[in-house]
N, C-alpha and C. Protein backbone atom coordinates (compact mmCIF):
# COMPACT_ATOMS: atom_id res chain seq x y z
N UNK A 1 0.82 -1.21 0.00
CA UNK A 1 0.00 0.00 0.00
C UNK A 1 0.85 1.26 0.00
N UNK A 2 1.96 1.21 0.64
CA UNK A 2 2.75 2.42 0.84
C UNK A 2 3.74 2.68 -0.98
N UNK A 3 4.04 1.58 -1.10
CA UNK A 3 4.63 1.78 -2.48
C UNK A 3 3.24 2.25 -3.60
N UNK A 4 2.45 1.60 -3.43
CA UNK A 4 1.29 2.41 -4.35
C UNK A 4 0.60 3.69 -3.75
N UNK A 5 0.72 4.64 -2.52
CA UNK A 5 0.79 5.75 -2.65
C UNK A 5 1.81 6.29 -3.00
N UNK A 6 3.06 6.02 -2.61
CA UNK A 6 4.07 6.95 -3.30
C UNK A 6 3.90 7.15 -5.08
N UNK A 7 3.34 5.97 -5.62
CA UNK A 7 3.20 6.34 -6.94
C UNK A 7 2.43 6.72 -7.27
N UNK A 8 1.43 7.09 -6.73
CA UNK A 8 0.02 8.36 -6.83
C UNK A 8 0.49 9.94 -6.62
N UNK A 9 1.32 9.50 -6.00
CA UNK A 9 2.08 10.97 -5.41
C UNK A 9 2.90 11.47 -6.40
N UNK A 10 3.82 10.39 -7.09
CA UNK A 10 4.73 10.75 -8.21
C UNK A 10 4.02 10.95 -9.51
N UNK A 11 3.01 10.08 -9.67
CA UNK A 11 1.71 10.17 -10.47
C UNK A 11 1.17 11.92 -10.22
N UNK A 12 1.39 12.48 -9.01
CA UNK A 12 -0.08 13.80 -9.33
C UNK A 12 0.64 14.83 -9.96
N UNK A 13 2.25 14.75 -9.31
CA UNK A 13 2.51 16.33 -9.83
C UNK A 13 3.15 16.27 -11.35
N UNK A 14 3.41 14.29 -12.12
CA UNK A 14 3.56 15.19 -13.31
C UNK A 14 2.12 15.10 -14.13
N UNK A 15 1.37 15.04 -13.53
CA UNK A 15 -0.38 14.74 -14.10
C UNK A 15 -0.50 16.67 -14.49
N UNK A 16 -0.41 16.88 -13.08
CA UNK A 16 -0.59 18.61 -12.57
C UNK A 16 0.59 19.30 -13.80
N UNK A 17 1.74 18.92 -13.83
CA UNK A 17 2.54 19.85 -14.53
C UNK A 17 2.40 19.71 -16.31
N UNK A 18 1.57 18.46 -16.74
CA UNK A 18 1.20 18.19 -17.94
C UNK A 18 -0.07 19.58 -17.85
N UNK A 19 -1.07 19.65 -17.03
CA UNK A 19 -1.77 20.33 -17.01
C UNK A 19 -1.60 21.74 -17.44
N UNK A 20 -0.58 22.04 -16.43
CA UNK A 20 -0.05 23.29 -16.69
C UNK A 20 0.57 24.01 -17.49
N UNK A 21 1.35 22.90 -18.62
CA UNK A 21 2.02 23.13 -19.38
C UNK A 21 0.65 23.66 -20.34
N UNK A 22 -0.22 22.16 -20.60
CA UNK A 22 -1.16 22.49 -21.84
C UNK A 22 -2.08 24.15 -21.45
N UNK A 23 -2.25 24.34 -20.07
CA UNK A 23 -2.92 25.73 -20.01
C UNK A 23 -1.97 26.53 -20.56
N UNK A 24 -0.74 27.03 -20.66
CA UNK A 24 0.28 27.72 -20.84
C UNK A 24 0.37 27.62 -22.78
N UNK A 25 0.29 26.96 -22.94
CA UNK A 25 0.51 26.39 -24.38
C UNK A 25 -1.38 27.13 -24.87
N UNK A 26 -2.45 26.87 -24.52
CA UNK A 26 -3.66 27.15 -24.85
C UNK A 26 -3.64 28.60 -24.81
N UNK A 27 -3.10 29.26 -23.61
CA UNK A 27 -2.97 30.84 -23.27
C UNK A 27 -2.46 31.27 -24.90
N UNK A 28 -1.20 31.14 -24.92
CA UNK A 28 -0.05 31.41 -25.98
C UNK A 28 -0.65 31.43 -27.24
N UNK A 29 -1.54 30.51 -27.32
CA UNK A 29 -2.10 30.17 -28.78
C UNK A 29 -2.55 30.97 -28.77
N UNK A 30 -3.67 31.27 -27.89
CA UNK A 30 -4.53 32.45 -28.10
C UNK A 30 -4.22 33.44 -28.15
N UNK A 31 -3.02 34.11 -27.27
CA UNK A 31 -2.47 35.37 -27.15
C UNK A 31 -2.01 35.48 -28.79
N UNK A 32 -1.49 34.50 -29.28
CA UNK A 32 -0.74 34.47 -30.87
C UNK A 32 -1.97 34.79 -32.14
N UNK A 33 -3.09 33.88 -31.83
CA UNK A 33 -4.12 34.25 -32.58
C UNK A 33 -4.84 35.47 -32.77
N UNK A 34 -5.01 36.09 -31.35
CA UNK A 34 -5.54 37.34 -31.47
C UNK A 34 -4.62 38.44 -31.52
N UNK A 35 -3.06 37.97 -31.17
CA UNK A 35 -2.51 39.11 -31.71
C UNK A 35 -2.18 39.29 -33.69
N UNK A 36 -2.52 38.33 -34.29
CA UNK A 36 -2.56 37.68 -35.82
C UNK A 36 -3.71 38.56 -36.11
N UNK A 37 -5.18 38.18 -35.68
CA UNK A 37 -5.67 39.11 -35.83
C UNK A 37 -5.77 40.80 -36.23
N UNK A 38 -5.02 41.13 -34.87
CA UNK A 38 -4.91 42.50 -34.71
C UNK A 38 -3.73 42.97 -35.95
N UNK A 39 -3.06 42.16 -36.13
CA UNK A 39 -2.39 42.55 -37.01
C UNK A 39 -2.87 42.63 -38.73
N UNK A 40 -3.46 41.52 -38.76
CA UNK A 40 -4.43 41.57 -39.90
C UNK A 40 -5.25 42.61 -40.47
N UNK A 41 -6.14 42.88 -39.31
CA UNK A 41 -6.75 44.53 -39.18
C UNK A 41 -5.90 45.99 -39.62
N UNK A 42 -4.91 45.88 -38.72
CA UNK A 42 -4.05 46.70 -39.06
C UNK A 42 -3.72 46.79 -40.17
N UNK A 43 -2.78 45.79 -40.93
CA UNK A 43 -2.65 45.77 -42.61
C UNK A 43 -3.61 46.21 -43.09
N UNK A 44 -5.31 45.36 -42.76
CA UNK A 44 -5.61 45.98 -43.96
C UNK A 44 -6.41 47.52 -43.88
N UNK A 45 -6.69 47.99 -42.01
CA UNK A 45 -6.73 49.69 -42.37
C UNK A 45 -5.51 50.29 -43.10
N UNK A 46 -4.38 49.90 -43.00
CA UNK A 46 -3.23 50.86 -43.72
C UNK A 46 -3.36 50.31 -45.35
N UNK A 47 -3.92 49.13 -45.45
CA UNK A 47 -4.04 49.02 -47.18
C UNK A 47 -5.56 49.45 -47.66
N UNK A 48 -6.37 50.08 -46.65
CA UNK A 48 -7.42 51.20 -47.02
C UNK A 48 -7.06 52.06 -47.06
N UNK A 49 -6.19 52.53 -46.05
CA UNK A 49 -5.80 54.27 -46.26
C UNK A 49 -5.14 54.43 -47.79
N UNK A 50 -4.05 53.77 -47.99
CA UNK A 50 -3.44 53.87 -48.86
C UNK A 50 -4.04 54.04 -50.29
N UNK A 51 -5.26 53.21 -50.48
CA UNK A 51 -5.96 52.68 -51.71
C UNK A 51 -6.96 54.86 -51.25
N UNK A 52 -7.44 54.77 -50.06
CA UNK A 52 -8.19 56.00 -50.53
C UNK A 52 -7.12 57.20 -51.12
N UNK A 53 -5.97 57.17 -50.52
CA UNK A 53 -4.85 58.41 -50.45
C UNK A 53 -4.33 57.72 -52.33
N UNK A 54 -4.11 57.08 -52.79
CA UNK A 54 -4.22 57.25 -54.22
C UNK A 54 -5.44 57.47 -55.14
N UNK A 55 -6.24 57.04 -54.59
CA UNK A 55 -7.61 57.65 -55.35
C UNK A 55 -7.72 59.08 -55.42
N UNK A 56 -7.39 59.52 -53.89
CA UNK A 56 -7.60 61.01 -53.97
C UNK A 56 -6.67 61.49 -54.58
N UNK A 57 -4.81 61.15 -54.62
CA UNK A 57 -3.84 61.77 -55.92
C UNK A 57 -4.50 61.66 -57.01
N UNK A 58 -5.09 60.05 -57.61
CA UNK A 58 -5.27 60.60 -59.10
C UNK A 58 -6.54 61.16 -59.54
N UNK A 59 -7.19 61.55 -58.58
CA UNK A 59 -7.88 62.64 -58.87
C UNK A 59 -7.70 63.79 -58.74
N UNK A 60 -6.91 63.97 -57.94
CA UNK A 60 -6.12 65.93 -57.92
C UNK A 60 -5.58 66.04 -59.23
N UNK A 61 -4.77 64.78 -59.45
CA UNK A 61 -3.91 65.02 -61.12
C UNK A 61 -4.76 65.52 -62.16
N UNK A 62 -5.66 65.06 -62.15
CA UNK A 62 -6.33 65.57 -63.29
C UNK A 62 -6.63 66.56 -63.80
N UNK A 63 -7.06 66.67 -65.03
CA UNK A 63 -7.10 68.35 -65.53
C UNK A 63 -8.40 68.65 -65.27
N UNK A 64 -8.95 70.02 -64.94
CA UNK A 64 -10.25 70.06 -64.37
C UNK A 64 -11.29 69.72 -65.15
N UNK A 65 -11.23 70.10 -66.79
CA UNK A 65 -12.41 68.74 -67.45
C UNK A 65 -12.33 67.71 -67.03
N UNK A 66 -11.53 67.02 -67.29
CA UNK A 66 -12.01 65.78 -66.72
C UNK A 66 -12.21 65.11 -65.64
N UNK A 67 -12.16 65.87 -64.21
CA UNK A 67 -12.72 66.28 -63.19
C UNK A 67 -14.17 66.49 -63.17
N UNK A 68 -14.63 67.70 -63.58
CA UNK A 68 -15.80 67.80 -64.29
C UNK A 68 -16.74 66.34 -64.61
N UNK A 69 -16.09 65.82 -65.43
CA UNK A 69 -16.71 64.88 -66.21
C UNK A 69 -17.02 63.85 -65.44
N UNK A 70 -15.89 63.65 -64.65
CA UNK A 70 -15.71 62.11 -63.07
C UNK A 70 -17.03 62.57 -62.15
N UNK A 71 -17.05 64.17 -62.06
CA UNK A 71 -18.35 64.66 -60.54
C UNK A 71 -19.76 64.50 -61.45
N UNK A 72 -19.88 64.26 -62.61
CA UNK A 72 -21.39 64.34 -63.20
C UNK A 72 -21.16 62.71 -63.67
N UNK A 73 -20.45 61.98 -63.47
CA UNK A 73 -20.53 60.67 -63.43
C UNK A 73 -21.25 59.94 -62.32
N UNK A 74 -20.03 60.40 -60.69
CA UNK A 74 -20.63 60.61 -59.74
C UNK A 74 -21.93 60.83 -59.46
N UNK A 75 -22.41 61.69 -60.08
CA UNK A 75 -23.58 62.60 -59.88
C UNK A 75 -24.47 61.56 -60.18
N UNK A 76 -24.11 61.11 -61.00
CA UNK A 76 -25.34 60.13 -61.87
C UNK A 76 -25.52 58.88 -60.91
N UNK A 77 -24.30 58.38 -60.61
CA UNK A 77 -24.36 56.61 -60.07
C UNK A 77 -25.00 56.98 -58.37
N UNK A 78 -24.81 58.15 -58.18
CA UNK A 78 -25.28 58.22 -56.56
C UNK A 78 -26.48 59.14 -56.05
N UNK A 79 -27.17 59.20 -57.48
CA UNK A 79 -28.41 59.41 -57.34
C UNK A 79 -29.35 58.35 -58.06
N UNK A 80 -28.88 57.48 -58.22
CA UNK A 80 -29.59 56.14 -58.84
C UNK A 80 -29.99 55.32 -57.81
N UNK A 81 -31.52 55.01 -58.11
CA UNK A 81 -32.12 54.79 -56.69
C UNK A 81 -31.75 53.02 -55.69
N UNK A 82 -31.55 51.98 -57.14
CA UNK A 82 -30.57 51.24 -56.89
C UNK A 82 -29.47 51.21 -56.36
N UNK A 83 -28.15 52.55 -56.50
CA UNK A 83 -27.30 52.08 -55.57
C UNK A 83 -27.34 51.99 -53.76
N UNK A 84 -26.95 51.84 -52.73
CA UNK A 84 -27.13 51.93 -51.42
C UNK A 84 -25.78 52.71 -50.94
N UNK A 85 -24.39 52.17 -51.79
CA UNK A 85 -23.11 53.01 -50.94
C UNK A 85 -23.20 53.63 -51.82
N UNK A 86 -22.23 54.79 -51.21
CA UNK A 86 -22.05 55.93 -51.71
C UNK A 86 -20.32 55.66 -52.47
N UNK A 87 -20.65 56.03 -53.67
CA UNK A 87 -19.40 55.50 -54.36
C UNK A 87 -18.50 57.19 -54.70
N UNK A 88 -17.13 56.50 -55.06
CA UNK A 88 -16.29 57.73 -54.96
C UNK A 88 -15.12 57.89 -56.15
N UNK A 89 -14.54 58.50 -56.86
CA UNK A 89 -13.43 57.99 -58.03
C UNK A 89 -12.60 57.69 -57.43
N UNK A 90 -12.16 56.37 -58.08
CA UNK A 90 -11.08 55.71 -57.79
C UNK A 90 -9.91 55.35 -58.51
N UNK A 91 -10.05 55.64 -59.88
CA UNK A 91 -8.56 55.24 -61.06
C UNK A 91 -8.69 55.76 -62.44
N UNK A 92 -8.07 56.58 -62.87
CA UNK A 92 -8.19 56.96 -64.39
C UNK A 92 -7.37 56.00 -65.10
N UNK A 93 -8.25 55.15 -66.08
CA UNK A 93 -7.64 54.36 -67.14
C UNK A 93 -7.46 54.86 -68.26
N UNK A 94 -7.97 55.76 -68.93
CA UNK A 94 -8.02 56.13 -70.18
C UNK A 94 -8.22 57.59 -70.48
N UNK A 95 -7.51 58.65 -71.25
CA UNK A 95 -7.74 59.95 -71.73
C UNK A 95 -7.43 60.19 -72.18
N UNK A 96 -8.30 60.93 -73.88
CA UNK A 96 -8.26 61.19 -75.12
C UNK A 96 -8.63 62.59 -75.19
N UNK A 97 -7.97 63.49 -76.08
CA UNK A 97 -8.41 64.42 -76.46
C UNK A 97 -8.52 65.12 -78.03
N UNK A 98 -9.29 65.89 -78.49
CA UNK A 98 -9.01 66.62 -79.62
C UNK A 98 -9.01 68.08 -79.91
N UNK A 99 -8.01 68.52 -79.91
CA UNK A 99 -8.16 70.14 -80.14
C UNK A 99 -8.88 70.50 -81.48
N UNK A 100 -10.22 71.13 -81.28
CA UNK A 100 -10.75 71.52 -82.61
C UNK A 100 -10.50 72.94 -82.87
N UNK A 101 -9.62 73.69 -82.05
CA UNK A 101 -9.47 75.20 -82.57
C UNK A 101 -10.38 75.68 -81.91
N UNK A 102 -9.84 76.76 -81.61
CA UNK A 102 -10.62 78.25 -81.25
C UNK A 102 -11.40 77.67 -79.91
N UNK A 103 -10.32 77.36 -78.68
CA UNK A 103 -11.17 77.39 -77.44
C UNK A 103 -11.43 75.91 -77.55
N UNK A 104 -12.10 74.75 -78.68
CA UNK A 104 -13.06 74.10 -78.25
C UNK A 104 -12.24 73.27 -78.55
N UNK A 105 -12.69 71.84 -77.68
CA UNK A 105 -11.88 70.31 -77.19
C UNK A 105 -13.22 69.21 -76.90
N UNK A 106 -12.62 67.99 -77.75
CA UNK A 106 -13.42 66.93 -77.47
C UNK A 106 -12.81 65.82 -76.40
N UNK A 107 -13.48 65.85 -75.46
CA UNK A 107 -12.86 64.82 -74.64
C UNK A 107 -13.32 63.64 -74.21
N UNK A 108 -12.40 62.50 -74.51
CA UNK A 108 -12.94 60.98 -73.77
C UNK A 108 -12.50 60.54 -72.09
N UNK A 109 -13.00 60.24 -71.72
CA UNK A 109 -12.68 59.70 -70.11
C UNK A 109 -12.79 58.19 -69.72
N UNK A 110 -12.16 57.30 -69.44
CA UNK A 110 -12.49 56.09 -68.95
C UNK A 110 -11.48 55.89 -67.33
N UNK A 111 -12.82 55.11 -66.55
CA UNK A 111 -12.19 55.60 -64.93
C UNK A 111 -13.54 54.53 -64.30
N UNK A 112 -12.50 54.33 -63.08
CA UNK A 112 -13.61 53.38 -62.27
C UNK A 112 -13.79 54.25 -61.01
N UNK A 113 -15.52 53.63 -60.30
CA UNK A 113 -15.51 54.59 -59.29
C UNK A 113 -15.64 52.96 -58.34
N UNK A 114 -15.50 53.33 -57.16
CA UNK A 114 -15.04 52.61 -55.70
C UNK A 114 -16.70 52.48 -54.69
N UNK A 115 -17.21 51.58 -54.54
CA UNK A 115 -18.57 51.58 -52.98
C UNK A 115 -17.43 52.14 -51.86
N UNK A 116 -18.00 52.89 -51.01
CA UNK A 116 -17.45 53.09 -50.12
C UNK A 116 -18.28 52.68 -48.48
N UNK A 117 -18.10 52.48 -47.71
CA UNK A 117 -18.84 52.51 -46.74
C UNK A 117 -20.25 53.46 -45.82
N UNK A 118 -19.88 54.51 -46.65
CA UNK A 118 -20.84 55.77 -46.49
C UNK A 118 -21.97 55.19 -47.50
N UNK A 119 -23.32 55.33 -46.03
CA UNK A 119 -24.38 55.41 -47.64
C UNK A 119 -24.84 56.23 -48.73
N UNK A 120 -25.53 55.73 -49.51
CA UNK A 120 -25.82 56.79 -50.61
C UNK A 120 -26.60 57.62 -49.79
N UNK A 121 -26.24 59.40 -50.61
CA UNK A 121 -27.07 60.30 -49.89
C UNK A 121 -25.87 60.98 -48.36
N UNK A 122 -25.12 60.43 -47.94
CA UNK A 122 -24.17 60.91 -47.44
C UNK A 122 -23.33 62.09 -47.47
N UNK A 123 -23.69 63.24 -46.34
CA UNK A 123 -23.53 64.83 -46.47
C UNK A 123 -22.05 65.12 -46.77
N UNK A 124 -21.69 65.45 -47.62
CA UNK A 124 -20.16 66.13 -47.69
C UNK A 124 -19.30 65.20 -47.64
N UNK A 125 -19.95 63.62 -48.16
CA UNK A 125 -18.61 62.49 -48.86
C UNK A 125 -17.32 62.69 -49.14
N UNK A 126 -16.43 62.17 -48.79
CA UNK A 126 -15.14 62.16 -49.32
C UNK A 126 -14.33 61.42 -48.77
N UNK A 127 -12.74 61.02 -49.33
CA UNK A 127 -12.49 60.23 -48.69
C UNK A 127 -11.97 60.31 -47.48
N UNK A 128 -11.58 60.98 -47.18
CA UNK A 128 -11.53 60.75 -45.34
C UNK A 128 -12.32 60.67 -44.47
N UNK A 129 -13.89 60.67 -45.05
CA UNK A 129 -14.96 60.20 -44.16
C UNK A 129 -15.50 58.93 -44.78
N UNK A 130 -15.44 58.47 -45.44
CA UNK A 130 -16.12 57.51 -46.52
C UNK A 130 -14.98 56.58 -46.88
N UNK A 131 -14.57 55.16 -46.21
CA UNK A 131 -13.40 54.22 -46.38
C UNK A 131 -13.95 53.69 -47.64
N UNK A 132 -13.33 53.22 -49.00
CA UNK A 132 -13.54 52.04 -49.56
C UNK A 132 -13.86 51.07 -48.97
N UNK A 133 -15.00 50.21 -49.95
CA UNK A 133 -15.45 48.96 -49.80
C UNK A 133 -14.17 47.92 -50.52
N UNK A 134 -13.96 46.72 -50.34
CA UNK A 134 -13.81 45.68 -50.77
C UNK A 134 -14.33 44.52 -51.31
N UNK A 135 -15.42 44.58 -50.91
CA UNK A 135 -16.84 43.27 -50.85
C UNK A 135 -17.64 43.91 -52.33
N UNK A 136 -17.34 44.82 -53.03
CA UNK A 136 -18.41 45.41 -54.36
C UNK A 136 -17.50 45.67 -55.66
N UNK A 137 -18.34 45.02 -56.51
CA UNK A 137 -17.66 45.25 -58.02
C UNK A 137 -17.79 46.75 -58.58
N UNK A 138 -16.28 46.57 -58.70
CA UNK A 138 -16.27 48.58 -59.02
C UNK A 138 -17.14 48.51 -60.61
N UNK A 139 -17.21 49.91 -60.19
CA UNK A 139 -18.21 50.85 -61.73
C UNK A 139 -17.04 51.64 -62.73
N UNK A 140 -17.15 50.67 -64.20
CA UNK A 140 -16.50 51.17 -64.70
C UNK A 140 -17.51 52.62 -65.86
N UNK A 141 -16.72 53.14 -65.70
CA UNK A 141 -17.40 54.59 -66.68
C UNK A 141 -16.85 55.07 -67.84
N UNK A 142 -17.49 55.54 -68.62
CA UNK A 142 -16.85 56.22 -69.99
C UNK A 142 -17.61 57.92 -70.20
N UNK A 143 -17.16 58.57 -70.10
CA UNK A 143 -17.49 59.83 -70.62
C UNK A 143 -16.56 60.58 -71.33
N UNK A 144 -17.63 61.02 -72.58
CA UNK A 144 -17.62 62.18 -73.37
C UNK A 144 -18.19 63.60 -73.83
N UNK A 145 -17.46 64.54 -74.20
CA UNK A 145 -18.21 65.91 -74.04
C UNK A 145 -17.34 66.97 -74.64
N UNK A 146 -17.94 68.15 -75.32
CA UNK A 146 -17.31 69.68 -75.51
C UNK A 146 -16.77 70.16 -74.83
N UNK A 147 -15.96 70.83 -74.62
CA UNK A 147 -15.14 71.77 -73.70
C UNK A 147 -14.74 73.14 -74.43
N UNK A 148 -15.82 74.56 -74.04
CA UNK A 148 -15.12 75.65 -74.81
C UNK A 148 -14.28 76.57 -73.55
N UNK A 149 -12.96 76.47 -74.22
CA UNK A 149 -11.96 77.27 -73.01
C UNK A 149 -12.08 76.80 -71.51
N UNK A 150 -12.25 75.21 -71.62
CA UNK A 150 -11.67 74.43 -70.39
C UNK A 150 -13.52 74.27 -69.77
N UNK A 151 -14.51 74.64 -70.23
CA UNK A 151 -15.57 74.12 -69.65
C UNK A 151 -16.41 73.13 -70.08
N UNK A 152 -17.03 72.37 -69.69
CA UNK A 152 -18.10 71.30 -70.16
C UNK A 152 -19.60 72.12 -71.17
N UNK A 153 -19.73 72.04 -72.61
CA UNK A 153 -20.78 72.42 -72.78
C UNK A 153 -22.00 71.51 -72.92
N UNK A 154 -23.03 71.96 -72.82
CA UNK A 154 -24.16 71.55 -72.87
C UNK A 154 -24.75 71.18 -74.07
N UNK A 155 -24.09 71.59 -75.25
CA UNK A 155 -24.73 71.04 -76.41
C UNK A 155 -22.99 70.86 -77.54
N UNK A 156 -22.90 69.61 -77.72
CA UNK A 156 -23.73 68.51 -77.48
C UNK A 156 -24.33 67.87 -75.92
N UNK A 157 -24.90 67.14 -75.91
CA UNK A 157 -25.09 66.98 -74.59
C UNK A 157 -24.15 65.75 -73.95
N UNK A 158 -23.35 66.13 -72.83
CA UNK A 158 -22.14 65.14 -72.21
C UNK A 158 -22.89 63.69 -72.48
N UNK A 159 -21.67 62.80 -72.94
CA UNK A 159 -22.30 61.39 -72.67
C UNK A 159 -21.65 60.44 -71.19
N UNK A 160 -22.03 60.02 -70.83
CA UNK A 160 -21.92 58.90 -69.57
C UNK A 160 -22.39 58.12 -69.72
N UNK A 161 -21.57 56.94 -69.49
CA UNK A 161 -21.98 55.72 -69.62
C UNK A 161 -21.19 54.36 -68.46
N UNK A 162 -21.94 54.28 -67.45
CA UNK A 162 -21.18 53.78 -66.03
C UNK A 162 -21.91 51.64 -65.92
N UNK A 163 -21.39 51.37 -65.81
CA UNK A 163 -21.91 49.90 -65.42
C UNK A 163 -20.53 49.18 -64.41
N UNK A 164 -21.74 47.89 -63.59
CA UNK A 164 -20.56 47.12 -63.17
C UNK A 164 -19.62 46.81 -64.15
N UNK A 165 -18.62 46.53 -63.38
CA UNK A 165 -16.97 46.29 -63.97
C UNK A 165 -17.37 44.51 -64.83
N UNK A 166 -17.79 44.00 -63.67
CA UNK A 166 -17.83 42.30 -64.58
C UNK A 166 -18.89 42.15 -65.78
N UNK A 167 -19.87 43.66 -65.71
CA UNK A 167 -20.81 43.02 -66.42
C UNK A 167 -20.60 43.55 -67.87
N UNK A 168 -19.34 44.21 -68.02
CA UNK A 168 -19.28 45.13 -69.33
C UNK A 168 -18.71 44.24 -70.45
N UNK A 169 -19.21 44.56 -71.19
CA UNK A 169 -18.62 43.26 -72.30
C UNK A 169 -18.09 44.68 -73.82
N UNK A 170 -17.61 43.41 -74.45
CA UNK A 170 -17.15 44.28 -75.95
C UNK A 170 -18.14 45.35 -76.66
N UNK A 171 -19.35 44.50 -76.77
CA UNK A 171 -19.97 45.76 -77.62
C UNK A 171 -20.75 47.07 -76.58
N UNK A 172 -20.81 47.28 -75.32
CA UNK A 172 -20.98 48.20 -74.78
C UNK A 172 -19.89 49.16 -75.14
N UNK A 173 -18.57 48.56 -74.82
CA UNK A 173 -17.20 49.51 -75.30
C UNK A 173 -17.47 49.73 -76.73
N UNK A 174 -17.65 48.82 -77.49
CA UNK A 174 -17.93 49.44 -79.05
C UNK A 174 -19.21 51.02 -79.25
N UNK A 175 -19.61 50.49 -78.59
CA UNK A 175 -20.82 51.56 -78.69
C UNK A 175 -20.22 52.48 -77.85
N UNK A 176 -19.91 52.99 -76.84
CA UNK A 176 -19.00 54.25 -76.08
C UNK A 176 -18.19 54.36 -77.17
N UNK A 177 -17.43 54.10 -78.21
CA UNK A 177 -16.56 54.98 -78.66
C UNK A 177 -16.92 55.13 -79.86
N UNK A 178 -18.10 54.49 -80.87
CA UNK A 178 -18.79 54.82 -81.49
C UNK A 178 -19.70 56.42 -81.53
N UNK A 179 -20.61 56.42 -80.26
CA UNK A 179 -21.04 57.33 -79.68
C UNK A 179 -19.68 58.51 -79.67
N UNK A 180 -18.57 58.27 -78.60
CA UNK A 180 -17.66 59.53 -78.70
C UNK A 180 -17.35 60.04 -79.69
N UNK A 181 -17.30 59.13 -81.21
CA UNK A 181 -16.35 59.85 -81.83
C UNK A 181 -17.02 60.39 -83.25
N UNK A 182 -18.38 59.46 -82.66
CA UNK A 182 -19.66 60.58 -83.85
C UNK A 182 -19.49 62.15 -83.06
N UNK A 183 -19.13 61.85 -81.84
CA UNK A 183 -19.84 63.58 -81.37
C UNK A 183 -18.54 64.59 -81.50
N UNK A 184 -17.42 63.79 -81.80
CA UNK A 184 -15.96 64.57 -82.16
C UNK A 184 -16.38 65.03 -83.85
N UNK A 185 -16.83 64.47 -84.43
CA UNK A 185 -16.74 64.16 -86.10
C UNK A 185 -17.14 66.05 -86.30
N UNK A 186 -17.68 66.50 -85.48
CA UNK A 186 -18.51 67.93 -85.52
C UNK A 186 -17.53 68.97 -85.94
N UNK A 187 -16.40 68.56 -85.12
CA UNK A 187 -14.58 69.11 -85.47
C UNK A 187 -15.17 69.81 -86.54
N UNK A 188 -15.41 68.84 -87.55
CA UNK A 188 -14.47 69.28 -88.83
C UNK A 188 -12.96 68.30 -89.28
N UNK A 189 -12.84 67.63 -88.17
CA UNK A 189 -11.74 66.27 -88.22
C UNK A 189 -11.97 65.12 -88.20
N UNK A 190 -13.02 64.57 -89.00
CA UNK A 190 -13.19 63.33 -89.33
C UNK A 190 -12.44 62.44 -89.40
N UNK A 191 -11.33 62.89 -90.09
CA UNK A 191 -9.89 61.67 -90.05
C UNK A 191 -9.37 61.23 -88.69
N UNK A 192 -10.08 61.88 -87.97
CA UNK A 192 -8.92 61.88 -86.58
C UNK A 192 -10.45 61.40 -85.51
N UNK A 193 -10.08 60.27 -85.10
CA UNK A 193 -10.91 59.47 -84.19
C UNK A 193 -11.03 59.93 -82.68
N UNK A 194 -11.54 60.05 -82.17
CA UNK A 194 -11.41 60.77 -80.44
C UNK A 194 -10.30 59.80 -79.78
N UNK A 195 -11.02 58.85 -79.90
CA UNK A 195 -10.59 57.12 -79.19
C UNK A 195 -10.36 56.19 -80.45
N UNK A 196 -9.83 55.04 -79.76
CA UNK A 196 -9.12 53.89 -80.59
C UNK A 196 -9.77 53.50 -80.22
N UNK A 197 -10.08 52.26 -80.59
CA UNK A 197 -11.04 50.89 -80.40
C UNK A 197 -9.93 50.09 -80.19
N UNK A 198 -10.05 49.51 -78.93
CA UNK A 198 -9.09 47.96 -78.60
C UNK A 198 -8.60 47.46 -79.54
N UNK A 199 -6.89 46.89 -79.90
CA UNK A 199 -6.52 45.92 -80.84
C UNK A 199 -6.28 44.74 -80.46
């Protein structure tokens, strides 16, 4: 009897120190997991900031037509009763121009705009109040329009033309630069196309 308590005894404390170890080891994990976490977060607020703080450069870059042209794009997608976020410019892909003389310019625009977390209808949007979304297929856009001595005119009347990014196919683009470059043809420079058509 005495030899089989002593081995109950030698038995408890490495029973107890297995114990202790695995609590110590369970702590750690967790401390490791949620500090993984936090770090995760972190990355990706600094790979939001970043993504809004270039949106907002390449939109300062721009020349103020086509500025112009991006806020009545805007204008359009975030008063459409379908959208819910409030979307914001996010990348200039494409810009064409034609000097027709005397003041007046035909201009093409192609540019995606960004969901942001702000809903639609959201007072004084921008990006330092309004983070990009990740979870929404950006809106790709095409606009065209007159410009006499750097302003947008009204006749012809600006074209816009905005859809999801996945849902745009070839002949929508055929038709945007169809459309642009009938409304350039007014020049007087027929030979000279606003836009290229994809090769």
């Amino acid at each position: 009897q005495l030899r089989r308590a002593n081995r109950t005894l030698v038995a408890w404390p490495n029973t107890l120190f297995q114990d202790c170890f695995t609590f110590v080891f369970l702590v750690r994990s967790a401390e490791s997991e949620e500090n993984m976490v936090t770090f995760l977060l972190v990355v990706l607020l600094i790979a939001g900031t970043l993504s809004s703080y270039e949106a907002q450069n390449d939109f300062s870059k721009l020349p103020d037509p086509y500025k112009r042209g991006a806020e009545l794009a805007l204008k359009q997608i975030n008063s459409h009763a379908g959208i819910q976020q409030h979307f914001l410019f996010f990348k200039s892909l494409n810009k064409h121009d034609i000097d027709a003389g005397f003041g007046v310019k035909y201009l093409y625009h192609q540019f995606h705009l960004k969901a942001t977390k702000c809903r639609r209808g959201t007072a004084d949007a921008d990006y330092t109040k309004c983070a990009f979304r990740n979870d929404r297929p950006l809106i790709d856009c095409a606009s065209c329009f007159k410009t006499f001595n750097g302003v947008i005119e009204e006749d012809p009347k600006p074209y816009i033309h905005c859809v999801h990014k996945p849902t745009l196919t070839k002949e929508m683009i055929s038709t945007r630069l169809d459309i642009c470059n009938k409304m350039s043809y007014s020049s007087g420079s027929a030979s000279v196309l606003l836009v290229q058509g994809p090769k």
